[in-house]
Protein backbone atom coordinates (compact mmCIF):
# COMPACT_ATOMS: atom_id res chain seq x y z
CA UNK A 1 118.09 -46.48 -39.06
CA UNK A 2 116.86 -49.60 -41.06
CA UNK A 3 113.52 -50.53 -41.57
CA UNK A 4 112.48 -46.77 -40.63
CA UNK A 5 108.87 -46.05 -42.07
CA UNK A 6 108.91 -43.33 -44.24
CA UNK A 7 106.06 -41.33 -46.03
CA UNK A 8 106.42 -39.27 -49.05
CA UNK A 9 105.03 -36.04 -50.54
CA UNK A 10 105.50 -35.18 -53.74
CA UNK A 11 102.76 -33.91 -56.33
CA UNK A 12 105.33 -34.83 -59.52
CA UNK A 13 104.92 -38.37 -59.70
CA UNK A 14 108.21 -38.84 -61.23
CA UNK A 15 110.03 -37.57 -58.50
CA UNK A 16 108.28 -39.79 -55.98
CA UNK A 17 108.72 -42.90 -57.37
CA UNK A 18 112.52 -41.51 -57.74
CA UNK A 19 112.67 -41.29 -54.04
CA UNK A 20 110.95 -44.36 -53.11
CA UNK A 21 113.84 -46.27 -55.49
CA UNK A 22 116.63 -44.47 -53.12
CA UNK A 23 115.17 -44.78 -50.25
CA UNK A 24 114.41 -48.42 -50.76
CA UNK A 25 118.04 -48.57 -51.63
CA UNK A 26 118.84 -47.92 -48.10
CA UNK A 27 116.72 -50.05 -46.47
CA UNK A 28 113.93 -47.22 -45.35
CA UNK A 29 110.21 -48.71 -45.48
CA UNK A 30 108.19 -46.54 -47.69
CA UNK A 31 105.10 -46.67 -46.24
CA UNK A 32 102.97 -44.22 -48.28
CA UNK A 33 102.96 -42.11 -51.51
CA UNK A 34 100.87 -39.42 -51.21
CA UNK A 35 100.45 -36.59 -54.26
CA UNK A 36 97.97 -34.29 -52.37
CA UNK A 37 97.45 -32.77 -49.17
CA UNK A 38 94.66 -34.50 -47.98
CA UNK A 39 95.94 -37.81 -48.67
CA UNK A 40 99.06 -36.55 -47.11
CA UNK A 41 97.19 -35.61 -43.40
CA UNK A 42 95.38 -39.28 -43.64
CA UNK A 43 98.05 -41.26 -44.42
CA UNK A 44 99.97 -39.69 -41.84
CA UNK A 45 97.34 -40.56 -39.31
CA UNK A 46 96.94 -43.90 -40.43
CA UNK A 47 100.70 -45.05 -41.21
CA UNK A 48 102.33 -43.12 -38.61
CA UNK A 49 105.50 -43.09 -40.19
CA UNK A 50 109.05 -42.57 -38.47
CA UNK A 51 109.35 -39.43 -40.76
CA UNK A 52 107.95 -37.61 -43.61
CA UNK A 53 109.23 -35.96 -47.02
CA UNK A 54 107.24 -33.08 -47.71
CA UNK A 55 107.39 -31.12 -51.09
CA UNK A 56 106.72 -27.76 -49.83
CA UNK A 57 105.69 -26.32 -52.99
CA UNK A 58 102.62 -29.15 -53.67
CA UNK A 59 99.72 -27.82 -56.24
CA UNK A 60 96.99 -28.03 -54.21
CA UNK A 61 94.49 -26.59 -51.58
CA UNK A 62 96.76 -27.70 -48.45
CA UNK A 63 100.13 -27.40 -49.65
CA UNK A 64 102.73 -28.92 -48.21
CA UNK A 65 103.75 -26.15 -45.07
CA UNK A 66 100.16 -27.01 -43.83
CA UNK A 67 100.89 -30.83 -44.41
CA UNK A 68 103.70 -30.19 -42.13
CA UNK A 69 101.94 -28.36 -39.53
CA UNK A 70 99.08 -31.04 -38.73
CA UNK A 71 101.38 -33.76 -38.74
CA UNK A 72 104.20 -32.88 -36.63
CA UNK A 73 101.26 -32.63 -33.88
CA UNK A 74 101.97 -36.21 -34.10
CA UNK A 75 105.60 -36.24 -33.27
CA UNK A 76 106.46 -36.98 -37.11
CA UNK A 77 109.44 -35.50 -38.10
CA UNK A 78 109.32 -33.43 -41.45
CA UNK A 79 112.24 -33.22 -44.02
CA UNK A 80 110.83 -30.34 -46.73
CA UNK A 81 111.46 -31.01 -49.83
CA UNK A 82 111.76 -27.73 -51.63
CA UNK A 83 113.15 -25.89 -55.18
CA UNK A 84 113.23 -22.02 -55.46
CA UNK A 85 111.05 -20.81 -52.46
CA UNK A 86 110.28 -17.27 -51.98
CA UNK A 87 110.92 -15.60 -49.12
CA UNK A 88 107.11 -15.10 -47.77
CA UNK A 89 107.11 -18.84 -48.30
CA UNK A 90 110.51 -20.04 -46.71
CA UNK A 91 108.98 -18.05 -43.42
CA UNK A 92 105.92 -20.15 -43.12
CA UNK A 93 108.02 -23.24 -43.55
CA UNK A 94 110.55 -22.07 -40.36
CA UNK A 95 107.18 -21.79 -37.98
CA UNK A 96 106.68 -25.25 -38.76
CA UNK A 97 110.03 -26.59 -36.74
CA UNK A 98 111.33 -28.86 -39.69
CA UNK A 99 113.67 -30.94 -38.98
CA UNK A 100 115.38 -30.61 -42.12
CA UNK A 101 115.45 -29.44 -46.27
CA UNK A 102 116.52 -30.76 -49.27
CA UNK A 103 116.89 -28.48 -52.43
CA UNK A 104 115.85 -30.66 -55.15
CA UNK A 105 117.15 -32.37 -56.89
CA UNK A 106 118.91 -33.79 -53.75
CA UNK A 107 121.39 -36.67 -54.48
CA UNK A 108 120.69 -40.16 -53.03
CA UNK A 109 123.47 -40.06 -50.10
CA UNK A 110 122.78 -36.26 -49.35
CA UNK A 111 118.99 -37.95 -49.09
CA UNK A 112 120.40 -40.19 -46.73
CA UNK A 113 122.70 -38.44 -44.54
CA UNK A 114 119.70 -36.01 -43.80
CA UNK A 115 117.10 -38.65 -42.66
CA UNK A 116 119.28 -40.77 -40.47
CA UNK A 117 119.96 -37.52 -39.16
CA UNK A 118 117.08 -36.20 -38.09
CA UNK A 119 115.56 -39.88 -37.19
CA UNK A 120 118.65 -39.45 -34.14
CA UNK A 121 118.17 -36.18 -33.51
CA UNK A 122 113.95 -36.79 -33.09
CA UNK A 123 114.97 -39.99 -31.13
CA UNK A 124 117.03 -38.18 -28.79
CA UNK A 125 114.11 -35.55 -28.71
CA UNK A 126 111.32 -37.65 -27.93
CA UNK A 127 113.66 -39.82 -25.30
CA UNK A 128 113.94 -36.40 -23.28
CA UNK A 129 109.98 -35.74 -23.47
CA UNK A 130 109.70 -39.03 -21.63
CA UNK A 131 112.28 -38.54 -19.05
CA UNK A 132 110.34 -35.08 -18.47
CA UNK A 133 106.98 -36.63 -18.29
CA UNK A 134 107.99 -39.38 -15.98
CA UNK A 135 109.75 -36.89 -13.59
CA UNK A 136 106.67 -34.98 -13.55
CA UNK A 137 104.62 -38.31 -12.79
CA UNK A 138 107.09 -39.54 -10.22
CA UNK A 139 107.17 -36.02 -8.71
CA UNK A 140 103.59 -36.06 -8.23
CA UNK A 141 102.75 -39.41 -7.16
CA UNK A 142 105.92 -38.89 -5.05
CA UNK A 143 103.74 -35.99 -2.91
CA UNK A 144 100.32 -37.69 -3.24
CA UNK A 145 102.16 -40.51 -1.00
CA UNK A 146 99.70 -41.13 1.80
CA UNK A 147 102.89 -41.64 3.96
CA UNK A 148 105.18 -38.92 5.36
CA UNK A 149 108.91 -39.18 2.84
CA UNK A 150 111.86 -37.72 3.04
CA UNK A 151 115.12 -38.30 1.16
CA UNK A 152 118.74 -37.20 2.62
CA UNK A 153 121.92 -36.48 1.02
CA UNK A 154 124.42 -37.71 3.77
CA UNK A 155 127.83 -35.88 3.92
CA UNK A 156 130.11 -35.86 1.36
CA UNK A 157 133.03 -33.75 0.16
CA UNK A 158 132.92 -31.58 2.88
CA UNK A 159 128.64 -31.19 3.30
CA UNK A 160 126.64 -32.05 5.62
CA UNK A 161 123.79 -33.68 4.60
CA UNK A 162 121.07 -31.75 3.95
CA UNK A 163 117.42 -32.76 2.43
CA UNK A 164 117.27 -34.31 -1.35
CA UNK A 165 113.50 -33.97 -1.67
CA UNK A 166 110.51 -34.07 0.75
CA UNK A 167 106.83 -34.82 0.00
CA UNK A 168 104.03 -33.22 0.62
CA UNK A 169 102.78 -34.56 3.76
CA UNK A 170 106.27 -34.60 5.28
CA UNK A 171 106.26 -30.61 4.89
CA UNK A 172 102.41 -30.77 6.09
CA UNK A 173 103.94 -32.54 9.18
CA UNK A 174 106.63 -30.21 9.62
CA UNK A 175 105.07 -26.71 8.28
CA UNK A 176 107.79 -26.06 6.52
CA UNK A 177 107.89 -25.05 2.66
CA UNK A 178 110.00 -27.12 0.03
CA UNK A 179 112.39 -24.39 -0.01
CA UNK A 180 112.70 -23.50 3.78
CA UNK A 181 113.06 -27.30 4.41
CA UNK A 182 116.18 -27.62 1.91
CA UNK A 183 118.23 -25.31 3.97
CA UNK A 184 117.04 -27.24 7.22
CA UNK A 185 119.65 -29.41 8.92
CA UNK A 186 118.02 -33.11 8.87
CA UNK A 187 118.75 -33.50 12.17
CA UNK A 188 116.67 -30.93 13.75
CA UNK A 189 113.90 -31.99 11.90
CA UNK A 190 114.46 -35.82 12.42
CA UNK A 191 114.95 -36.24 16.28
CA UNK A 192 115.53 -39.95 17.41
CA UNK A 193 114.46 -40.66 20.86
CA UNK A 194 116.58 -43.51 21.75
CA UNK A 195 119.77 -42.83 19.35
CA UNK A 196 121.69 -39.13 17.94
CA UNK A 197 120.68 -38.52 14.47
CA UNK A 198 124.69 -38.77 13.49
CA UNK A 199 124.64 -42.63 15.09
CA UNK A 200 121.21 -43.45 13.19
CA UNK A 201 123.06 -42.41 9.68
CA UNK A 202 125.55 -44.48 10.51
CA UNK A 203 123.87 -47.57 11.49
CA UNK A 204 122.45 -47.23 7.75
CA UNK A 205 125.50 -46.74 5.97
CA UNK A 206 126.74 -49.52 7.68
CA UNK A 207 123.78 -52.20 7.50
CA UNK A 208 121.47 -50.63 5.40
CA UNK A 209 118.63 -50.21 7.22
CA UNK A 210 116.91 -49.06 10.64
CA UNK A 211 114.14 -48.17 12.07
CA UNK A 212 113.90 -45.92 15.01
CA UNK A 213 111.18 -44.14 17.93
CA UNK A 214 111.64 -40.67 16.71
CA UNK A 215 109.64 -37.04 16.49
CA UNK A 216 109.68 -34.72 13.62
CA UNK A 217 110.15 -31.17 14.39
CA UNK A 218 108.24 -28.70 13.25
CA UNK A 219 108.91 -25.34 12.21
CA UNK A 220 106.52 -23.87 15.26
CA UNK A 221 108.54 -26.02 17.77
CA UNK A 222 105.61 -28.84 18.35
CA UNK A 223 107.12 -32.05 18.10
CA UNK A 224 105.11 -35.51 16.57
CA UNK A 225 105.60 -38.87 18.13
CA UNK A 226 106.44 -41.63 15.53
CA UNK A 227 108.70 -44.16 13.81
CA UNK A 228 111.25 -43.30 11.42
CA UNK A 229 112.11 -45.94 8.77
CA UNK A 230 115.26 -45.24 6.74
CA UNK A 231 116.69 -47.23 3.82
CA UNK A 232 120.10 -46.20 2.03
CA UNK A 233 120.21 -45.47 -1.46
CA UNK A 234 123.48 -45.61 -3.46
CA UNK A 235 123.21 -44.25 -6.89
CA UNK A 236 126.35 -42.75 -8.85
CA UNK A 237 128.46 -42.89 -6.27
CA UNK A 238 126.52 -40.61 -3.99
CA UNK A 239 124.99 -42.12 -0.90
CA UNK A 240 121.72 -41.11 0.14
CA UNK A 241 118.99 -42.19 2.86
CA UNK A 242 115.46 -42.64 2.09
CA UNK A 243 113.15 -42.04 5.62
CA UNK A 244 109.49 -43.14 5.81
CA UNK A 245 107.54 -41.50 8.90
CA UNK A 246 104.41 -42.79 10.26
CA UNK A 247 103.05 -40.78 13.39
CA UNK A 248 101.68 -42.82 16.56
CA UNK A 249 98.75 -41.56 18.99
CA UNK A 250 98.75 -41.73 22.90
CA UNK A 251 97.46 -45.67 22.55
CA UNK A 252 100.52 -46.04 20.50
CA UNK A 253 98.70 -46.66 17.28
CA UNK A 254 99.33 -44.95 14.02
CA UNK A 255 97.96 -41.78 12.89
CA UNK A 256 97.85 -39.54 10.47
CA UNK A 257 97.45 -36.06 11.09
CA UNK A 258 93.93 -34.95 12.73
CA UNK A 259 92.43 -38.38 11.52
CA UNK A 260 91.71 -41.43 13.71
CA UNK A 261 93.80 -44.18 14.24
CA UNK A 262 95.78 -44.57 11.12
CA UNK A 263 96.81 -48.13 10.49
CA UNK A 264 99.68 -48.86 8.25
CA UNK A 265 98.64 -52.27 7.60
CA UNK A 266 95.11 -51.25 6.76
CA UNK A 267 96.90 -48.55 3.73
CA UNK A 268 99.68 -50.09 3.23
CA UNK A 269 97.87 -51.85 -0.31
CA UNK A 270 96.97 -47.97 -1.14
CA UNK A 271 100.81 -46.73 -0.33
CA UNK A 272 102.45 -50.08 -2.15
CA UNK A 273 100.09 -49.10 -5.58
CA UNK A 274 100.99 -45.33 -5.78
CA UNK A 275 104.54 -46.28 -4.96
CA UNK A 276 104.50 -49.33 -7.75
CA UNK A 277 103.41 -46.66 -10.18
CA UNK A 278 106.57 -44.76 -9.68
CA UNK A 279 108.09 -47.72 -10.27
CA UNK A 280 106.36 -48.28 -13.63
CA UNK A 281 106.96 -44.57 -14.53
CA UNK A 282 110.38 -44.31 -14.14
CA UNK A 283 111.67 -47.87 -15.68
CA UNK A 284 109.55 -46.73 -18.94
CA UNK A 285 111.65 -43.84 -19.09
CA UNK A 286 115.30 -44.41 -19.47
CA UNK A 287 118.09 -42.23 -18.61
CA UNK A 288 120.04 -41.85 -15.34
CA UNK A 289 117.30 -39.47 -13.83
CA UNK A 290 114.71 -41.99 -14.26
CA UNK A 291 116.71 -45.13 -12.89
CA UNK A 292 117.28 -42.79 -9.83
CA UNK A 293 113.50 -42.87 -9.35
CA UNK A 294 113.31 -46.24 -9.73
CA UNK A 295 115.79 -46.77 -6.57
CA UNK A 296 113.72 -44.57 -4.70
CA UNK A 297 110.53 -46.00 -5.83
CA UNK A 298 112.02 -49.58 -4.92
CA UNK A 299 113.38 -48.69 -1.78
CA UNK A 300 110.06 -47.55 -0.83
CA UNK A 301 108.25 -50.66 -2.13
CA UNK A 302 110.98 -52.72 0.24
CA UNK A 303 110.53 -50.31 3.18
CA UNK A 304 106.97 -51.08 3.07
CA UNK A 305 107.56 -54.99 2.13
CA UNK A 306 108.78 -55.70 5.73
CA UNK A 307 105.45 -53.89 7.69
C-alpha cells in the first residue's frame, strides 16, 4: 500500500536510517524515527502511523514489547523487529498480538512482503470491527424504534416464511420473546381484517407495497386494533417484507400501548431521526451485512415518507 505512514523503532541509528532508505524505496511514508521508548509512545500518538517497526530488544527503560503494548491500543499494527531473543523474552512479545517479525538483518523485499502484508490483513481486521459495531448500533436503534417493526422472510425453497427480526416494542405488543416469536407463523401474529395474510404477501410481491386494517396477536390471545404497513425488501436474491404497526384506540386514533392518543404525525420527526441514524450507521460500514441494513433502514425512512 503506497503512501502508507510508517514509524520506526530502532535504538542503532544505523539501522534506522537503513530502513527508512528501503522503505522509502517502496513508496512507504516514514513518518517518524524514534530511538527510545518514550519518543516511541508520543510519536505514535501524535503521527498515528498505518504501522510500526519495533526493535524489540531497544536499550532503554520501556523497551520495545512495552512500546508495542501501548500502541496497538491504538489500532497500530506492530512488525517486531528482533535478533537473538530469549525465550522469557519471545513470550512477552506473543501477548502483545504482533502482527508480524523480522530477524534482522531482514532483506529489503522480505521487509516489504511483511508490511504490505499485515497493512491487508489489519485492513481487513479493522473493516470487520466496523461491520460489528454498526450491527450492534443498527440492532439497537432498530429496538429503541418508537414504532412497532417487524421483518418477514416470505417463502422460499420450500419455507414458509417465518420472522427475520422483530423489535422491541413489536414483542412488547405481542408478549412474545425474540426467540418464541422466530418459530411463530407470521400469520397468526399478523391478522388482516379485510384481506388473508397469504393475499396481503402477495399484493407486496407484486406492487410493492400495502397497507392494511389489521390486529396483532398476542401470545395471551388479546388481539390490538391497528394498521399494518408493509414494504418489500429484495436483497441477494431473497425477498423479504418489512411491516410497520401503529395501534388505533376506540376514536380511531393512534396509540401506543397504555399511553394517550399516539399520533404518528406528531413522532413521526422522532421515528424518521432514529431510523436516519441506521441509515448513517450502516452506509459507514461496508460489507453485504451492512448494505442489508441500509435497505431496511431506507425502507423504513420511505414507509414513513408517505404518512
Amino acid at each position: 500500500m503506497a503512501d502508507a505512514k510508517v514509524l520506526i523503532v530502532e535504538d542503532e541509528v544505523i539501522v534506522a536510517m537503513g530502513l527508512e532508505r528501503s522503505l522509502g524505496s517502496f513508496g512507504y511514508d516514514v513518518v517518524g524515527l524514534a530511538t527510545n521508548g518514550r519518543d516511541a509512545i508520543k510519536m505514535a500518538k501524535e503521527l498515528k502511523p498505518d504501522l510500526a517497526l519495533i526493535d524489540i530488544n531497544l536499550e532503554d527503560d520501556i523497551d520495545g514489547i512495552e512500546v508495542a503494548g501501548r500502541i496497538s491500543k491504538d489500532d497500530i499494527p506492530v512488525i517486531y523487529l528482533t535478533s537473538y531473543t530469549g525465550d522469557d523474552t519471545l513470550s512477552r512479545a506473543i501477548l502483545t498480538n504482533p502482527y508480524g517479525y523480522l530477524t534482522k538483518p531482514a532483506r529489503p523485499r522480505e521487509i516489504y512482503t511483511t508490511i504490505e502484508t499485515v497493512l491487508h490483513k489489519h485492513k481487513a481486521i479493522m473493516a470487520e470491527k466496523a461491520r460489528k459495531k454498526g450491527e450492534e448500533n443498527y440492532h439497537a436503534l432498530f429496538n429503541s424504534l418508537p414504532i412497532a417493526a417487524s421483518i418477514i422472510s416470505t417463502k422460499s425453497a420450500g419455507h414458509s416464511a417465518h420472522f427475520e427480526e422483530v423489535n422491541n416494542l413489536f414483542c412488547g405488543y405481542c408478549g412474545y420473546s425474540r426467540e418464541e416469536i422466530t418459530e411463530a407463523e407470521p400469520c397468526e401474529v399478523i391478522v388482516p381484517i379485510t384481506k388473508d395474510f397469504s393475499i396481503c404477501i402477495e399484493d407486496i410481491e407484486n406492487t410493492g407495497t400495502g397497507e392494511y386494517e389489521a390486529f396483532l396477536s398476542s401470545k395471551t390471545g388479546d388481539k390490538i386494533r391497528g394498521r399494518i404497513l408493509m414494504k418489500g425488501v429484495n436483497f441477494e436474491n431473497t425477498s423479504q417484507i418489512l411491516t410497520v404497526f401503529y395501534e388505533k384506540n376506540d376514536e380511531g386514533k393512534i396509540s401506543k400501548g397504555e399511553s394517550p392518543s399516539f399520533s404518528l404525525s406528531e413522532n413521526i420527526d422522532k421515528i424518521k431521526e432514529s431510523v436516519s441514524s441506521i441509515i448513517a450507521i450502516s452506509g459507514l460500514g461496508g460489507g453485504v451485512e451492512m448494505e442489508e441494513i441500509y435497505r431496511y433502514a431506507e425502507s423504513i425512512d420511505e414507509i414513513l415518507s408517505e404518512k
